[in-house]
N, C-alpha and C. Protein backbone atom coordinates (compact mmCIF):
# COMPACT_ATOMS: atom_id res chain seq x y z
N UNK A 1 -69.48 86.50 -14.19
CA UNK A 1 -70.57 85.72 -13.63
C UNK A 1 -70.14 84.28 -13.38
N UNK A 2 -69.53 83.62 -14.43
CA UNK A 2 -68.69 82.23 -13.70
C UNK A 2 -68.11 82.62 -12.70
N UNK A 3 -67.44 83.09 -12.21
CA UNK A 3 -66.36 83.28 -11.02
C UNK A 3 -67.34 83.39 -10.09
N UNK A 4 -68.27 83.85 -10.27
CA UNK A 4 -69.27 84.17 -9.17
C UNK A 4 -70.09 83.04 -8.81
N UNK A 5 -70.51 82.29 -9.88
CA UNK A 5 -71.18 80.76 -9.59
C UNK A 5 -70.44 80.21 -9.15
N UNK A 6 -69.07 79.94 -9.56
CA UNK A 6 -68.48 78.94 -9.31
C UNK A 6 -68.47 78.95 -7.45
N UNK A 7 -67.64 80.08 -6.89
CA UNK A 7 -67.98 80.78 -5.46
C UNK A 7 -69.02 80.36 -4.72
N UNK A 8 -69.71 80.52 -5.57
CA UNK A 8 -71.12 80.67 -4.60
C UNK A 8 -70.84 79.38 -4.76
N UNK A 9 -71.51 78.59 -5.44
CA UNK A 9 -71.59 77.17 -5.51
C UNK A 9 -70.95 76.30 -4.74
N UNK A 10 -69.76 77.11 -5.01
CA UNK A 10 -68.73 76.16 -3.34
C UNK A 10 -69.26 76.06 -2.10
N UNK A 11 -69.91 77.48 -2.14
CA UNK A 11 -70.68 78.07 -0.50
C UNK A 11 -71.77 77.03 -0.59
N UNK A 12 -72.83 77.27 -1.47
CA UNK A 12 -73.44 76.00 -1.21
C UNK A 12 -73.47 74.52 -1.29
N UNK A 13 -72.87 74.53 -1.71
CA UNK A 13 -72.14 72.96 -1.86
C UNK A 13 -71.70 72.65 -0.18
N UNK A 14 -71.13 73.28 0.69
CA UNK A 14 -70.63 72.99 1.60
C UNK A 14 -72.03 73.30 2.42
N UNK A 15 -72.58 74.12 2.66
CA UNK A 15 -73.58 74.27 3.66
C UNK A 15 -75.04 72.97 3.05
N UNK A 16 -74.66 72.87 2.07
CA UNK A 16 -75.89 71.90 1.58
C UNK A 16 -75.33 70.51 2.21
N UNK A 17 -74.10 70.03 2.07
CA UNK A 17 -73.59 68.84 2.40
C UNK A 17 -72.91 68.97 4.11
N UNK A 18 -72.79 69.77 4.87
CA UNK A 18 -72.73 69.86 6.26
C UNK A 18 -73.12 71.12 7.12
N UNK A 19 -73.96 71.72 6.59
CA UNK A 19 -74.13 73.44 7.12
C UNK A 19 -75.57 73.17 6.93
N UNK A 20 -76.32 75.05 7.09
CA UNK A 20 -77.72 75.10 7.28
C UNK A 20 -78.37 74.86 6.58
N UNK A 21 -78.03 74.21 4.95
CA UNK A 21 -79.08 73.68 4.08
C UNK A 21 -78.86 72.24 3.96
N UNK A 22 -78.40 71.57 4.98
CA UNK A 22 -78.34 70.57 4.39
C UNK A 22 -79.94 69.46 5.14
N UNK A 23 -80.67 70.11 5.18
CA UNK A 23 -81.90 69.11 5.65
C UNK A 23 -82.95 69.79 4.29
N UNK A 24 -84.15 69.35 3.84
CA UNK A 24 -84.55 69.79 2.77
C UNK A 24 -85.74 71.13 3.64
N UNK A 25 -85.82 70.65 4.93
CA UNK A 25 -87.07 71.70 5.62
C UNK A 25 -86.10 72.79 5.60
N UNK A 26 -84.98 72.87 6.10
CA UNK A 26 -83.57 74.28 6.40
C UNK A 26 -83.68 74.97 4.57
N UNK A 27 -83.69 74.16 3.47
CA UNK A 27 -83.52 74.47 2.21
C UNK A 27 -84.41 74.99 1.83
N UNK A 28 -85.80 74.74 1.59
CA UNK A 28 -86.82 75.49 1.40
C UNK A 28 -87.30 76.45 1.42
N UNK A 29 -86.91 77.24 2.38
CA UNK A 29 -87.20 78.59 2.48
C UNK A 29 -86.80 79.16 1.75
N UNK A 30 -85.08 79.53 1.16
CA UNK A 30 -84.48 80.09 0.27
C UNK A 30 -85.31 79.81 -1.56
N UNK A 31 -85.67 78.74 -1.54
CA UNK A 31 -85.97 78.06 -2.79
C UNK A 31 -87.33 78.61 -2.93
N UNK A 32 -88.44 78.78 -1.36
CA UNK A 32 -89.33 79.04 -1.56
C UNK A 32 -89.85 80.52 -2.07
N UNK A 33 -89.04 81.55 -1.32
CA UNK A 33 -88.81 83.04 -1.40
C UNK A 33 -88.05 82.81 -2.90
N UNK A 34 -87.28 82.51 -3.71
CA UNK A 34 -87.06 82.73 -4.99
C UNK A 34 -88.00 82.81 -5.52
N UNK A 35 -88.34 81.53 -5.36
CA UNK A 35 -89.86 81.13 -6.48
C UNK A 35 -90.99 82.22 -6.30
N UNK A 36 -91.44 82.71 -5.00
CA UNK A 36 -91.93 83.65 -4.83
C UNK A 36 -91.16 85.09 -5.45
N UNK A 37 -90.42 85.59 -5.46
CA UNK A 37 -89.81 86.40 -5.72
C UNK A 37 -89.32 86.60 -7.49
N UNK A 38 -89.74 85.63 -8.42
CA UNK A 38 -89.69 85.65 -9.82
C UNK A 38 -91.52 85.66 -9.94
N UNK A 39 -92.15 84.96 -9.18
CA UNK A 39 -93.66 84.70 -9.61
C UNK A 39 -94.42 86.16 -9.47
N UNK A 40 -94.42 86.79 -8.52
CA UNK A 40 -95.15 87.69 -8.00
C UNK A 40 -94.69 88.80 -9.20
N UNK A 41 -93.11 89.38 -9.24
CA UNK A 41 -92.81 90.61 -10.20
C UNK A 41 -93.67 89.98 -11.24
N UNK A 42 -93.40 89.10 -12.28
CA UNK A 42 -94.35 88.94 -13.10
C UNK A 42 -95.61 88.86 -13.28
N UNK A 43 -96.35 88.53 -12.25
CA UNK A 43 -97.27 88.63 -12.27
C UNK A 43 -98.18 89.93 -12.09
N UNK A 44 -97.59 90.93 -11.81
CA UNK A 44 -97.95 92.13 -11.29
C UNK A 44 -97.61 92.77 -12.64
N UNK A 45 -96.35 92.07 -13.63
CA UNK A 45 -96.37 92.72 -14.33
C UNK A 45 -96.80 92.59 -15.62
N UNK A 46 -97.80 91.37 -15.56
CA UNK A 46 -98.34 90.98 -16.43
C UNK A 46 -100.12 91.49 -16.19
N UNK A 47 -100.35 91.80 -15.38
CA UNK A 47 -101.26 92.67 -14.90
C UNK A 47 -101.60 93.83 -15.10
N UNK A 48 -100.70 94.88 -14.98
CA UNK A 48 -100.41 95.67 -15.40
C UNK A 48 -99.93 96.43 -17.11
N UNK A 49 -99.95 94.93 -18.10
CA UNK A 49 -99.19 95.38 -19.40
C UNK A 49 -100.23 94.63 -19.94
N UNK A 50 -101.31 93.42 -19.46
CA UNK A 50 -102.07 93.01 -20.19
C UNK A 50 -103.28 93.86 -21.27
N UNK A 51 -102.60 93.38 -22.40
CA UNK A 51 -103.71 93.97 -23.52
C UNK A 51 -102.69 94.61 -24.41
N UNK A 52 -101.55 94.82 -23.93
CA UNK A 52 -100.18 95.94 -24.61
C UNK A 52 -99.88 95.33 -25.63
N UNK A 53 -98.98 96.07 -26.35
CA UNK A 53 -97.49 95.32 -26.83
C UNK A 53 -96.70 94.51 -26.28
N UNK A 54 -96.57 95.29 -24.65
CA UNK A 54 -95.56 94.79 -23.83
C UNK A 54 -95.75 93.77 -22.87
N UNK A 55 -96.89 92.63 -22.85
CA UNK A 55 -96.94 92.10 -21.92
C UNK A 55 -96.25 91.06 -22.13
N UNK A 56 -95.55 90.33 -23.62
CA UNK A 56 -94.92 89.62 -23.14
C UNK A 56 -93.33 89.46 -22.73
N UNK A 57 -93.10 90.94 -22.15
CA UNK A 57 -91.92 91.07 -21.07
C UNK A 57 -92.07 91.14 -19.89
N UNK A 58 -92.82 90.02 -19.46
CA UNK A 58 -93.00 89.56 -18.26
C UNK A 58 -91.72 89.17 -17.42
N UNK A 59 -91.02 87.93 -18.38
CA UNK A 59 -89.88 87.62 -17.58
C UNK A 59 -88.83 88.66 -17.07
N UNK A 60 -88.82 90.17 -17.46
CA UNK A 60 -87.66 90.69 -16.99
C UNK A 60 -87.99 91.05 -15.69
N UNK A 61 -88.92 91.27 -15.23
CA UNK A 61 -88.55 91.66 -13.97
C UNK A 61 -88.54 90.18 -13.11
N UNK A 62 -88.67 89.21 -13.55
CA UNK A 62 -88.16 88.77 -12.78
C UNK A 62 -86.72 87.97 -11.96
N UNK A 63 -86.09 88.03 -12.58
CA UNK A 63 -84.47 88.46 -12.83
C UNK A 63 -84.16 89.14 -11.47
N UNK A 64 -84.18 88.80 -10.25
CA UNK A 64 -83.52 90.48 -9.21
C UNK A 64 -82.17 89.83 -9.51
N UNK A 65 -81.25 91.37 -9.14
CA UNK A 65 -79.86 91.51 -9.24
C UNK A 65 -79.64 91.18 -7.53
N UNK A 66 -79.78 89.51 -7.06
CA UNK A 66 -79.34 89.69 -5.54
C UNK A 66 -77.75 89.42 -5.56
N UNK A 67 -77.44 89.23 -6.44
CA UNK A 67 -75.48 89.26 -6.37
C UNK A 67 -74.96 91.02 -5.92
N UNK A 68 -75.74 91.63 -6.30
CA UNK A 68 -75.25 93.24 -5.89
C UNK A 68 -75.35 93.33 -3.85
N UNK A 69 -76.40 92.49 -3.79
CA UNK A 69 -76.99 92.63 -2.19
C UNK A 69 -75.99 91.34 -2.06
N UNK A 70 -75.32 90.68 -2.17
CA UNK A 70 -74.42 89.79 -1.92
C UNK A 70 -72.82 90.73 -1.31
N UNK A 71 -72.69 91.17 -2.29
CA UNK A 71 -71.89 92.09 -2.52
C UNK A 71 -71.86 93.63 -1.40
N UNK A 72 -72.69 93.68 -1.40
CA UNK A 72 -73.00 94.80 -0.15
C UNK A 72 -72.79 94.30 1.51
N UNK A 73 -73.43 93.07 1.28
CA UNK A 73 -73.33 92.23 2.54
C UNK A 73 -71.70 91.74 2.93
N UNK A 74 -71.07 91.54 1.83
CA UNK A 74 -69.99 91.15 1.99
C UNK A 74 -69.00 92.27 2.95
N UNK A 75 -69.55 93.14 2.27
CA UNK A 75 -68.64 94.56 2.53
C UNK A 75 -68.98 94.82 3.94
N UNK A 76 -69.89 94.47 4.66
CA UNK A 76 -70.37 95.27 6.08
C UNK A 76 -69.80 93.58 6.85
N UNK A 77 -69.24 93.01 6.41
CA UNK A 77 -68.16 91.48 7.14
C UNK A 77 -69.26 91.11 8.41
N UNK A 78 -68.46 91.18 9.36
CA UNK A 78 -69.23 90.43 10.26
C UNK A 78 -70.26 91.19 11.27
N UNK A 79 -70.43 91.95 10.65
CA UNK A 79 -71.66 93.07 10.88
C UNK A 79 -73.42 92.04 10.89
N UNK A 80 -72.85 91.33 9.74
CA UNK A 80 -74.34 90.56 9.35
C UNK A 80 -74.05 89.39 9.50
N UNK A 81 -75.21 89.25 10.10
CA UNK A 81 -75.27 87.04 10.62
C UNK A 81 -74.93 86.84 9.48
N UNK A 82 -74.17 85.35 9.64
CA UNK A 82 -73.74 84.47 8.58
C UNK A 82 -74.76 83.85 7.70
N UNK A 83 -75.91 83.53 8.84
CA UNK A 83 -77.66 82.97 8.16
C UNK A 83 -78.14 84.13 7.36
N UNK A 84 -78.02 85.26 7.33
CA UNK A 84 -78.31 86.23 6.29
C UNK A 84 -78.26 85.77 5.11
N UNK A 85 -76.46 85.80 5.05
CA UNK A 85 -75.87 86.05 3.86
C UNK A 85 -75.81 84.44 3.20
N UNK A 86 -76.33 83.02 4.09
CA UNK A 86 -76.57 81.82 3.22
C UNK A 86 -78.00 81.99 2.90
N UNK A 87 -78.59 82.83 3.35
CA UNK A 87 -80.05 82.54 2.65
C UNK A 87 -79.97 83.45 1.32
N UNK A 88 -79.55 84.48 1.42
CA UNK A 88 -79.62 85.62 0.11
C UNK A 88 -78.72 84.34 -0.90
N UNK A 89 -77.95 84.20 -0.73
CA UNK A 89 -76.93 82.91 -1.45
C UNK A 89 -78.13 82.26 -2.13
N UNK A 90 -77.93 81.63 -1.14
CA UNK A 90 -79.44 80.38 -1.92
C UNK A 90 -80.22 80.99 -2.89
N UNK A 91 -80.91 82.48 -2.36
CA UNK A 91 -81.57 82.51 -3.17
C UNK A 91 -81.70 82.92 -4.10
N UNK A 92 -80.09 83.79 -4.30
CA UNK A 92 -79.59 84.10 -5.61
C UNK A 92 -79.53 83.09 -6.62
N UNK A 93 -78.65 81.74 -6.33
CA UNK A 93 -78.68 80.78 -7.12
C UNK A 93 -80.17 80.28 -8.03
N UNK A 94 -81.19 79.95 -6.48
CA UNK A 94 -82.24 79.55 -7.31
C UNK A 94 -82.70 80.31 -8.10
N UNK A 95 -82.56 81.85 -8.20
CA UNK A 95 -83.39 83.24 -8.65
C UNK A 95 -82.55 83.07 -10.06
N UNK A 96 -81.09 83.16 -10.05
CA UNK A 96 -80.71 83.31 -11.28
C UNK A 96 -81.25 82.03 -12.22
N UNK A 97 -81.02 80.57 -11.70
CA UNK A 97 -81.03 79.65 -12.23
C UNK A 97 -82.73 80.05 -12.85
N UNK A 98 -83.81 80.10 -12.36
CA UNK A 98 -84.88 80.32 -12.60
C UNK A 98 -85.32 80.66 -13.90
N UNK A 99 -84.16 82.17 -13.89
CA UNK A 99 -84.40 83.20 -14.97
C UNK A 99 -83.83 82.61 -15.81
N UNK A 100 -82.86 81.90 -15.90
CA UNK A 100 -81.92 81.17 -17.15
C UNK A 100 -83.29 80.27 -17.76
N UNK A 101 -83.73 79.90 -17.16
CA UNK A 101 -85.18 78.51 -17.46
C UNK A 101 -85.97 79.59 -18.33
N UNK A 102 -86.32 80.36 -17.72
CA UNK A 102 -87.29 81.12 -18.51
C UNK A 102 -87.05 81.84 -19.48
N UNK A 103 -85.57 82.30 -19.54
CA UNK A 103 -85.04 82.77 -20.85
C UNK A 103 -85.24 81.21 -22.24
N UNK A 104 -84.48 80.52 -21.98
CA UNK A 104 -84.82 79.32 -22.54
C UNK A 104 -85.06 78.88 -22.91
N UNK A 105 -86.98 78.65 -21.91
CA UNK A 105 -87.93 78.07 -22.78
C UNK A 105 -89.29 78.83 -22.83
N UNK A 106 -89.31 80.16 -22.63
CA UNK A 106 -89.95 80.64 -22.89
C UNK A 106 -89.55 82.15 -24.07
N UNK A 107 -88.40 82.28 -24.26
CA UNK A 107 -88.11 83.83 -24.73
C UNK A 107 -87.21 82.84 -26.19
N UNK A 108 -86.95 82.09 -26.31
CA UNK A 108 -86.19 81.49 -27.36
C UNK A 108 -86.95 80.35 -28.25
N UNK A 109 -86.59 81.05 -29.49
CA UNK A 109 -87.54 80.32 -30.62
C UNK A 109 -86.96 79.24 -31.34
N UNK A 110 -85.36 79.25 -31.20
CA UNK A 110 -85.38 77.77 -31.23
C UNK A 110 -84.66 77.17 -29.84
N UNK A 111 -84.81 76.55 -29.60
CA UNK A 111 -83.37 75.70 -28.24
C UNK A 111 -83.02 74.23 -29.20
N UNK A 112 -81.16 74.82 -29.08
CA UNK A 112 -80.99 73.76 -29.78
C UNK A 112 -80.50 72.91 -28.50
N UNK A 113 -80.88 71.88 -28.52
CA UNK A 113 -80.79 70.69 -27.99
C UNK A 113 -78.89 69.98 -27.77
N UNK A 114 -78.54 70.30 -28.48
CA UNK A 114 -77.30 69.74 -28.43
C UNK A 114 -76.64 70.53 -27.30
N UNK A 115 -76.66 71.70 -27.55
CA UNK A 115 -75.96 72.86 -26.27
C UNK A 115 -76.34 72.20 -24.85
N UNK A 116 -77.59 71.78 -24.78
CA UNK A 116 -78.06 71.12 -23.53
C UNK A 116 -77.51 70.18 -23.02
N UNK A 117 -77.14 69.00 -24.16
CA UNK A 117 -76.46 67.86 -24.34
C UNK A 117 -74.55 68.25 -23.56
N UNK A 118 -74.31 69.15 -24.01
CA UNK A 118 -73.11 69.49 -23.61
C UNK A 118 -72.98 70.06 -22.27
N UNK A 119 -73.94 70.81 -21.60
CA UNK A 119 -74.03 70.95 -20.48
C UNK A 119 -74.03 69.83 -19.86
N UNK A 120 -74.90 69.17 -19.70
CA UNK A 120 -75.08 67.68 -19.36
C UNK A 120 -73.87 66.55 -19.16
N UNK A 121 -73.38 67.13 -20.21
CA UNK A 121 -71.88 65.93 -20.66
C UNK A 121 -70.59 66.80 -19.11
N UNK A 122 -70.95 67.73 -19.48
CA UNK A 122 -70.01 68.68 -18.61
C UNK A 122 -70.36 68.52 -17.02
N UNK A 123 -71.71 68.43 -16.75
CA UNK A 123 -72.17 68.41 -15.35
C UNK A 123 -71.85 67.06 -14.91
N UNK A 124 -72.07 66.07 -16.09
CA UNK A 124 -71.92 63.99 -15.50
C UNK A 124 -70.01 63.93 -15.45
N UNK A 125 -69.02 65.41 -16.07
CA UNK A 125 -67.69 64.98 -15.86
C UNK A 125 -67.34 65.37 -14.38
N UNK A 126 -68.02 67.13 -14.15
CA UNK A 126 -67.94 67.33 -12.70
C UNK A 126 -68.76 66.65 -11.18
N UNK A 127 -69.57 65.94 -11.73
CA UNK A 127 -69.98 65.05 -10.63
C UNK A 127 -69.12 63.54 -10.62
N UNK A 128 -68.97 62.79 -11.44
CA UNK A 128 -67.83 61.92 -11.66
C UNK A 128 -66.00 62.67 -10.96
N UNK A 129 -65.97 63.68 -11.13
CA UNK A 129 -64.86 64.46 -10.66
C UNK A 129 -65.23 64.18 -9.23
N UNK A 130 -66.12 65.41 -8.58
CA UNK A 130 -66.65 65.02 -7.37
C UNK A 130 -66.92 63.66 -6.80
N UNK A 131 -67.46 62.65 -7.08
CA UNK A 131 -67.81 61.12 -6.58
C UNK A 131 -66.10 60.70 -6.43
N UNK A 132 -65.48 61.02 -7.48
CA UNK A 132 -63.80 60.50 -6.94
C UNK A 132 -62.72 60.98 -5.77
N UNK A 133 -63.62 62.30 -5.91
CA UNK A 133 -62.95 62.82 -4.64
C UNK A 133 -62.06 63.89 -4.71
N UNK A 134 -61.89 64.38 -5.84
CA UNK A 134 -61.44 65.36 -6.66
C UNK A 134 -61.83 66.35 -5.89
N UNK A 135 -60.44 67.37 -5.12
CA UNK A 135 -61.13 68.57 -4.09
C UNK A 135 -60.07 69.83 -4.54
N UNK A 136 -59.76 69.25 -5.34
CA UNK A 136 -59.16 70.92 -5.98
C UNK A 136 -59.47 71.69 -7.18
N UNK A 137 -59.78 73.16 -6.57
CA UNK A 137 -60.70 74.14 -6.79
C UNK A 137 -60.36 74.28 -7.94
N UNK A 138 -58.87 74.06 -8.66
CA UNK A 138 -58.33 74.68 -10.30
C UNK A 138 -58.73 73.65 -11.20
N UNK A 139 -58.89 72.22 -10.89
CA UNK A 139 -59.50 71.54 -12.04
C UNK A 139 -60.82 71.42 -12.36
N UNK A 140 -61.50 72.05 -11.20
CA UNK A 140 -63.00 72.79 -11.48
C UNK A 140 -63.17 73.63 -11.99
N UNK A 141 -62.49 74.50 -11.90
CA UNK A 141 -62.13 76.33 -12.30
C UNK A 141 -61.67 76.02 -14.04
N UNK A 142 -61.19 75.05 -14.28
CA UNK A 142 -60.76 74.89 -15.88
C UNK A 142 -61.90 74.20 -16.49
């Protein structure tokens, strides 16, 4: 799954900073259909389980596996518009990132704080990397 963020991330990184997401109206859509697309499964499936045991496994369905439909798309090459396969992108990112949130702070009884802290420390070295101008892929990849 790193190898796969990291990838993708490149993809959007480049279409966000000179390609089709880089205006916030072009971005939205992808961001908007995620958000739609984690809200609705749960909600249907909290609908459906209310009163149970099981209603509060809401968050799993909302989780889709769109890296598999990434993956499929890849395989049929230039069969499928390129705008396809940056919107499923997008909205894999926002979809996974989503579910990571909701694992988080909703399914975890403690969050330790420091782990966060280290993400953080890690994200202010790769944007400092980036702002310098740093464009090779292996000292990102490490």
């Amino acid at each position: 799954m790193a190898v796969f963020f990291f990838v993708v991330g490149l993809e959007i990184k480049r279409e966000v900073m000179a390609g089709d997401l880089s205006t916030l109206k072009k971005a939205s859509l992808p961001a908007a259909s995620a958000l739609g697309g984690m809200l609705f499964p749960a909600i249907i499936f909290t609908v459906f389980n209310w009163g149970t045991p099981t209603e509060g496994g809401w968050g799993v369905p909302m989780a889709t596996d769109i890296a598999f439909t990434l993956g499929v798309l890849s395989l049929l090459g230039n069969r499928i518009p390129l705008s396809l396969k940056l919107f499923l992108t997008a909205l894999a990112i926002v979809d996974y990132l989503g579910a990571v949130l909701v694992i988080a702070f909703f399914y975890t009884d403690n969050l330790l704080l420091l782990y966060l802290e280290y993400g953080a420390g890690f994200l202010a070295f790769l944007l400092l990397l980036n702002y310098l101008g740093v464009r090779k892929t292996r000292i990102y990849a490490m």
